[in-house]
Protein backbone atom coordinates (compact mmCIF):
# COMPACT_ATOMS: atom_id res chain seq x y z
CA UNK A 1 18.94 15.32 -7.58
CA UNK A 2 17.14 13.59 -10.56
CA UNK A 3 16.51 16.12 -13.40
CA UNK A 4 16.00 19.65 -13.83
CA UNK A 5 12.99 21.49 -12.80
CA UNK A 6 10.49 22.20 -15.57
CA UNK A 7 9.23 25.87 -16.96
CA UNK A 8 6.65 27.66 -15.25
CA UNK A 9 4.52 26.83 -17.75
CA UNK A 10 4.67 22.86 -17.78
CA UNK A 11 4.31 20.22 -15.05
CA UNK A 12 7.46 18.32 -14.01
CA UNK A 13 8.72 16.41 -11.10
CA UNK A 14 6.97 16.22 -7.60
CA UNK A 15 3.59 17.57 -8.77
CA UNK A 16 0.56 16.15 -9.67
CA UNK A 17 -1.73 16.88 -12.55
CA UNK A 18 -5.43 16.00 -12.84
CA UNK A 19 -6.82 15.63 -16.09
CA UNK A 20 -10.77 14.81 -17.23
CA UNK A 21 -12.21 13.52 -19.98
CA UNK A 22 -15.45 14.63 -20.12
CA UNK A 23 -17.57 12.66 -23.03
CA UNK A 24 -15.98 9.73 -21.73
CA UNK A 25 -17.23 10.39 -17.80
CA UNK A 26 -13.31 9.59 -16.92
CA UNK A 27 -11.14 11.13 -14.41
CA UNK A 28 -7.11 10.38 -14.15
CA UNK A 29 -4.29 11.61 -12.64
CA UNK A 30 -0.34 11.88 -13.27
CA UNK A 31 2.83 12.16 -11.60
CA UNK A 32 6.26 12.13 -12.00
CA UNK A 33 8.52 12.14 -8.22
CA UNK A 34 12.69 12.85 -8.73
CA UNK A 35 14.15 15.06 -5.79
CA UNK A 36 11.38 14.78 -3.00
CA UNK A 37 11.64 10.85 -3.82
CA UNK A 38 15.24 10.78 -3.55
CA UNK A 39 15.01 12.75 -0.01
CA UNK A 40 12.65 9.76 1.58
CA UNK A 41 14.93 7.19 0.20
CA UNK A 42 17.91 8.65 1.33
CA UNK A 43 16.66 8.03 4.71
CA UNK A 44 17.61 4.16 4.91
CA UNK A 45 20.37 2.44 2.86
CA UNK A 46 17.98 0.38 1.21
CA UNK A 47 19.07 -2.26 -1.14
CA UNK A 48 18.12 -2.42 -4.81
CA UNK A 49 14.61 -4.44 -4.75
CA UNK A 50 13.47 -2.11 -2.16
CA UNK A 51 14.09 1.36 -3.37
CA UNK A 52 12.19 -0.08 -6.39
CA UNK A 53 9.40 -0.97 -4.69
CA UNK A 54 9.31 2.01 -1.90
CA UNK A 55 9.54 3.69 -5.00
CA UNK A 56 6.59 1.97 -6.83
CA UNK A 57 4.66 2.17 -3.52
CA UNK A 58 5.35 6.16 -3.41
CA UNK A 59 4.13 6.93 -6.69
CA UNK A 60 0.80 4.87 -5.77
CA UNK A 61 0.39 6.84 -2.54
CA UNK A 62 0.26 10.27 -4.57
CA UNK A 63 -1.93 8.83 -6.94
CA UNK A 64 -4.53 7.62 -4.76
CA UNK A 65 -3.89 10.44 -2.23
CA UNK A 66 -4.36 13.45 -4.87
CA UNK A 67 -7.55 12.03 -5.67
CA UNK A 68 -9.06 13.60 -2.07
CA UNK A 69 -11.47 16.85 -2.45
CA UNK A 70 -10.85 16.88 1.79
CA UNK A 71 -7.72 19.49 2.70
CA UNK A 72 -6.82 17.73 5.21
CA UNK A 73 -7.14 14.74 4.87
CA UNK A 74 -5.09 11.35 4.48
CA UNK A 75 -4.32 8.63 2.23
CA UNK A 76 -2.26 5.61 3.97
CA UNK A 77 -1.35 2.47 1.72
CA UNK A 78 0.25 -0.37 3.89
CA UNK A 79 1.15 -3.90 2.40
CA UNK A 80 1.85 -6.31 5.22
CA UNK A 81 2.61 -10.12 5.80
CA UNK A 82 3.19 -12.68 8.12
CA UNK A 83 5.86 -14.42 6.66
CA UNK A 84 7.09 -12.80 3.64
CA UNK A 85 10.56 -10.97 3.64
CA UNK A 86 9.42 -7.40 3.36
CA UNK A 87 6.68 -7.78 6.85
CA UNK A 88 6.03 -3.84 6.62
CA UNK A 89 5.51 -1.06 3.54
CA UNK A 90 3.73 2.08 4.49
CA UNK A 91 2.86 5.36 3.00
CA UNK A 92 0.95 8.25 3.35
CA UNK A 93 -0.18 11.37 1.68
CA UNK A 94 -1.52 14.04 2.78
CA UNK A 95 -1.92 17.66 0.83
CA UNK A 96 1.28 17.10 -1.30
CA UNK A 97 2.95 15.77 1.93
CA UNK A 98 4.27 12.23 1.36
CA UNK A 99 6.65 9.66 3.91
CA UNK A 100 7.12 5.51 2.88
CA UNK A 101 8.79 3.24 4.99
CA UNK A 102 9.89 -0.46 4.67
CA UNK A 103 10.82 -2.89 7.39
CA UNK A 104 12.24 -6.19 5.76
CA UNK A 105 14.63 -9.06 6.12
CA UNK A 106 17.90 -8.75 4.41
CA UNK A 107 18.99 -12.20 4.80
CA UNK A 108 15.72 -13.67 2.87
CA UNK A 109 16.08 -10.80 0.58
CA UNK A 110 19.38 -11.51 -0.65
CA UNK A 111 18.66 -15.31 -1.30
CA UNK A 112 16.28 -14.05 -3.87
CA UNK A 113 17.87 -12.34 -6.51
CA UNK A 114 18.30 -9.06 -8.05
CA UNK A 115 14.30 -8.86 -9.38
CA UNK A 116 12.69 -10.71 -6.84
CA UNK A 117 8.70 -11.13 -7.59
CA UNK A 118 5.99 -9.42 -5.31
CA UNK A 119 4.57 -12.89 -3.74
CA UNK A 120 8.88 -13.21 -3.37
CA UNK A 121 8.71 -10.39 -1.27
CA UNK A 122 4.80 -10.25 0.58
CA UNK A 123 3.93 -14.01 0.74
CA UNK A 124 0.49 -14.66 1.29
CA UNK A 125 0.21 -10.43 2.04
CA UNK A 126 -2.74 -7.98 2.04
CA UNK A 127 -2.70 -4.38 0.87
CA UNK A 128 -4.62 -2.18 3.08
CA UNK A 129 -6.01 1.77 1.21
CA UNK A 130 -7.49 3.88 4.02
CA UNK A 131 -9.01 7.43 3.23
CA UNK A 132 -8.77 9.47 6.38
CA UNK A 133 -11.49 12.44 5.62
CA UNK A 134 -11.02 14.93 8.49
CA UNK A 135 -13.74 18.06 7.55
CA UNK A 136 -15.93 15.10 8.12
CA UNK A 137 -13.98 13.11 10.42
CA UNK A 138 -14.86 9.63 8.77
CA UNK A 139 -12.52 6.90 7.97
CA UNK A 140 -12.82 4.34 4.65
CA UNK A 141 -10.65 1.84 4.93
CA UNK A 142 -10.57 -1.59 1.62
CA UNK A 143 -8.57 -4.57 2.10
CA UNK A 144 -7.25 -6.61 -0.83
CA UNK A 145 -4.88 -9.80 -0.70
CA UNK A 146 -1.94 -8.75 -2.68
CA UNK A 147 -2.32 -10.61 -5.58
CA UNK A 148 -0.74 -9.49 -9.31
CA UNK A 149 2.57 -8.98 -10.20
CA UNK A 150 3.07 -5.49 -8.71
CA UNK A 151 1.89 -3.04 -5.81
CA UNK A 152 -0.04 -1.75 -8.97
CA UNK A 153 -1.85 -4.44 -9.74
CA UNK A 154 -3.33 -4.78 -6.40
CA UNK A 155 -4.32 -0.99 -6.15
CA UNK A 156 -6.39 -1.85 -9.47
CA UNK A 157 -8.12 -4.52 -7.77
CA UNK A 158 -8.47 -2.19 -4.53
CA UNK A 159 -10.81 -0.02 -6.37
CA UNK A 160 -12.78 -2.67 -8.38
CA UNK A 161 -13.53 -4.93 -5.29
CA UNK A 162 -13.81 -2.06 -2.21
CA UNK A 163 -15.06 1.47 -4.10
CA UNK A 164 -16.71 -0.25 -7.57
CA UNK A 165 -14.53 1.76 -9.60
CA UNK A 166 -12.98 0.72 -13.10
CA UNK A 167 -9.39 1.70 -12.94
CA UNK A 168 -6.34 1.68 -14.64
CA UNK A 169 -2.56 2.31 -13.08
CA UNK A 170 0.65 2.06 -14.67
CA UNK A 171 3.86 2.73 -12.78
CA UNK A 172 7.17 3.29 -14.14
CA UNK A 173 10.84 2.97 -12.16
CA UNK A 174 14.06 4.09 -13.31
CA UNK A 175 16.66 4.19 -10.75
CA UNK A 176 20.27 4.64 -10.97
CA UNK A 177 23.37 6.01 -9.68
CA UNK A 178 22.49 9.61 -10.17
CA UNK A 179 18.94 9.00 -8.43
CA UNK A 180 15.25 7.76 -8.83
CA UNK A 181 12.91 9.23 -10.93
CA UNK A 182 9.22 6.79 -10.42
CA UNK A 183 6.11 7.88 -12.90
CA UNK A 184 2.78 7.09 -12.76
CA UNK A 185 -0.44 7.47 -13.69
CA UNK A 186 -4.27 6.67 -12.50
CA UNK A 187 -7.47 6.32 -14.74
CA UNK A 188 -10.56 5.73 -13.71
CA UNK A 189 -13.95 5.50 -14.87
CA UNK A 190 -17.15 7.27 -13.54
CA UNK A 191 -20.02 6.70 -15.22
CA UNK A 192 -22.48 7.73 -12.10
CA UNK A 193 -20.70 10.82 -11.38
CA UNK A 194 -17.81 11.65 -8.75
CA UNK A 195 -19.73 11.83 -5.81
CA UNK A 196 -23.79 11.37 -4.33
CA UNK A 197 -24.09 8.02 -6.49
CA UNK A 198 -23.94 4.55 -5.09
CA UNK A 199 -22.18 2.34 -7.56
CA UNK A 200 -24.09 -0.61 -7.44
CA UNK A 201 -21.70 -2.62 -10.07
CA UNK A 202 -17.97 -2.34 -12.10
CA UNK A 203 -19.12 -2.01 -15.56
CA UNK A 204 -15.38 -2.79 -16.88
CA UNK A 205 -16.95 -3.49 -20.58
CA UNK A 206 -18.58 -0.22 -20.39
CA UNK A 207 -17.57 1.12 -24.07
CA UNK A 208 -16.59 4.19 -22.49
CA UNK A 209 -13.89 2.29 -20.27
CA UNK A 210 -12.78 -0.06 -23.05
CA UNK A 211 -12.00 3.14 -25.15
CA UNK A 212 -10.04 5.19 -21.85
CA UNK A 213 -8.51 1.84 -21.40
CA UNK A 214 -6.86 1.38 -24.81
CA UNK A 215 -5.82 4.91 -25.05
CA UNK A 216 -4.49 4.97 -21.63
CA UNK A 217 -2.87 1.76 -21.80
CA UNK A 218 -0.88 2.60 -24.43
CA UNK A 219 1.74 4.66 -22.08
CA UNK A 220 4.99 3.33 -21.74
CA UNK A 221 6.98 2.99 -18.59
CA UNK A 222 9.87 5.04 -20.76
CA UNK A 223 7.16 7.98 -20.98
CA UNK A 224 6.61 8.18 -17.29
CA UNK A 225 10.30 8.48 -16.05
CA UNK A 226 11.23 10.56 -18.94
CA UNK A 227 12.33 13.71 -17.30
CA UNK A 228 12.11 15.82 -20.41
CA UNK A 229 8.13 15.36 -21.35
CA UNK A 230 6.65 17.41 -19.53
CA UNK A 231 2.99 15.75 -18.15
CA UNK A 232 0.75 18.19 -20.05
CA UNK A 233 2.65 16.69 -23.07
CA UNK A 234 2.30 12.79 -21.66
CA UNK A 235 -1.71 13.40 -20.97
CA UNK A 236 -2.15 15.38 -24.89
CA UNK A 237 -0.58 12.12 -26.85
CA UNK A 238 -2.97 10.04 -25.15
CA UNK A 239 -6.19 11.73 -25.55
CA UNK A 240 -5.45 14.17 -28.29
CA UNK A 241 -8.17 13.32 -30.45
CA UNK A 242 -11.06 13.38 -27.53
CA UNK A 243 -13.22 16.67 -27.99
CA UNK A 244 -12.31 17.84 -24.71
CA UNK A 245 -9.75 17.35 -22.10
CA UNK A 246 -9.46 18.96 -18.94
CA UNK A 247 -6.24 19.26 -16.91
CA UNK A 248 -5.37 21.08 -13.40
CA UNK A 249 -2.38 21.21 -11.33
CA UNK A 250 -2.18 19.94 -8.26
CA UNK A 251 0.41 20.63 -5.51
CA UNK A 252 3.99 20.62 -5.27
CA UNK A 253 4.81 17.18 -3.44
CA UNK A 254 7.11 17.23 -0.60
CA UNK A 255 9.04 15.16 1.89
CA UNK A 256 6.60 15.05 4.70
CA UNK A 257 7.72 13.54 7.91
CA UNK A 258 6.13 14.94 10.69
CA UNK A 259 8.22 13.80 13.43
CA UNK A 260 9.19 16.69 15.32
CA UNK A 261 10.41 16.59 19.62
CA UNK A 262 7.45 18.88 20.37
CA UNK A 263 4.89 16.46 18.73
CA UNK A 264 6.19 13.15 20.50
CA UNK A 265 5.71 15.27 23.87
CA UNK A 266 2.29 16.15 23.41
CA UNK A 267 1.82 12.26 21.94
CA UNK A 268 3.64 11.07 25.12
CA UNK A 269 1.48 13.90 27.32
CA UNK A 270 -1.29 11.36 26.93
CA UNK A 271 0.03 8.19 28.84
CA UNK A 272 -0.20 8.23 32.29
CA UNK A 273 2.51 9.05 34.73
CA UNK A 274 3.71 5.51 35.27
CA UNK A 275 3.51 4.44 32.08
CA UNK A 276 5.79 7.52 30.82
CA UNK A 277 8.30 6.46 34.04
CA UNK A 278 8.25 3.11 32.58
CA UNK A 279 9.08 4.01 29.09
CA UNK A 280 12.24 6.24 30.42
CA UNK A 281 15.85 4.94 30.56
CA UNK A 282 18.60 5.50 32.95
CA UNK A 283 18.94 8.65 31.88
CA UNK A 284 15.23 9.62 32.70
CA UNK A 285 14.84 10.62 28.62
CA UNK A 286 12.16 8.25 26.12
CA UNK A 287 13.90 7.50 23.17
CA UNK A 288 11.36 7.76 20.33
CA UNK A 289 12.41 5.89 16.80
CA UNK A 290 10.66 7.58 13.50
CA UNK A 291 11.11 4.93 11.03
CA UNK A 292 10.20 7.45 8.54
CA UNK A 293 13.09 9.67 8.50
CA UNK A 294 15.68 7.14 10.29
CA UNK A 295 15.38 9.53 13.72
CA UNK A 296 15.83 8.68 17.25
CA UNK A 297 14.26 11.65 19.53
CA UNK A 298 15.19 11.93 22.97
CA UNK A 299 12.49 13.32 24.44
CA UNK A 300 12.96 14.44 28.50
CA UNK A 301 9.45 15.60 29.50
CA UNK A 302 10.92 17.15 32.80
């Protein structure tokens, strides 16, 4: 387990904390994963480059995903190429629930070094951010090339090219023998107000945004993985001297694969009888893989 839990009174690992800044019409969030990210990655043996960038990509999910008002519903990041050496990289996040998966070539992988960059790894790759709302059962889905030199990067340009929104994300990775701790933090800027608005343009020289940009920017990947500041503490030396700033906790996050026998049965309830008789084996049972959590279920719907 990475680090010790934090006092009732402070946020620590595997929550999230929303914080405003009012006068400056900015919103922003923070997190800091040790244990719940050291669960999912426990789930595959994967080699160095990837935990670090599962790792980045899990910290972005939370991020993006705390920033729902809907219950229930879902935030799902996937970066995917054709012909780079990681081909798959999904996440999800849904009310403090969070799974990641990647599929990639070890081979390729190990021709390219210990710190291999992110074209390395995606190629000519797209990052796909889609906002599953389900009170109101609509789906938003932006689609960005996966350009920059980290998943981090592209989530930045996510928001200025698909929702119009100024933002700022830094992600921090510290991984080592005794487990993961990933920090990170989101800032954006919302001049027209949170919701009802359209946003007809990114005003990224917005004084406003310049300001919550140089204060924000200022955080240091040390800061975010740094087990003993606590995130009320990271968010105060940023923003101490604004009049007023505004911060909430947010749920406990959570390992949340929800593969389960009973839910691949109602899933596989769906098909038609001779598709489900061609899916069996020689045993009569459908073997069903969860990537997620590294599961095979043997599911015998007799």
């Amino acid at each position: 387990m990475a680090g010790s839990p934090a006092p009732d009174d402070v946020t620590g690992f595997d929550q999230t904390l929303a914080f405003t800044v009012a006068e400056r019409n900015a919103r922003g969030r923070v997190v800091r994963l040790g244990p719940v990210l050291d669960e999912i990655l426990a789930a595959h043996a994967y080699p160095a480059p990837i935990r670090h960038l599962l790792a980045e990509a899990l910290v972005l999910a939370t991020l993006l995903g705390s920033l729902l008002k809907d219950a229930e519903g879902q935030l799902t990041m996937q970066a995917q190429t054709q012909d780079g050496v990681v081909d798959l990289l999904v996440c999800d996040y849904r009310a403090g629930e969070l799974r990641g998966y990647a599929r990639f070539d070890r081979a390729r992988l190990d021709d390219l070094g210990p710190s291999p960059t992110l074209h390395a790894l995606f190629g000519d790759g797209y990052l796909a951010v889609t906002f599953d709302l389900a009170s109101a059962g609509q789906r938003y889905q932006g689609i960005v090339p996966l350009e920059g030199n980290t998943l981090a990067e592209a989530c930045e340009s996510y928001f200025v090219q698909s929702e119009q929104i100024p933002t700022l994300i830094r992600v921090g990775v510290d991984s080592n023998p005794a487990g993961c701790i990933a920090g990170g933090m989101l800032i954006q800027h919302l001049p027209e107000g949170e919701e009802g608005r359209e946003r007809l343009h990114v005003e990224l020289d917005h004084p406003e945004w310049e300001h919550i940009q140089i204060m924000g920017g200022g955080i240091s990947r040390a800061e975010l993985v740094d087990p003993a500041l606590d995130l009320e503490s990271l968010v105060w030396r940023l923003f101490h001297e604004e009049r007023e700033l505004r911060v909430d906790r947010g749920p406990k996050v959570v390992k949340g694969c929800r593969c389960s026998g009973e839910y691949y049965r109602s899933v596989l309830a769906r098909f038609g009888a001779e598709e489900r008789q061609e899916m069996r084996n020689d045993e009569g049972l459908i073997l069903v893989d969860c990537a997620f959590c590294s599961r095979i279920f043997e599911i015998d719907l007799d």
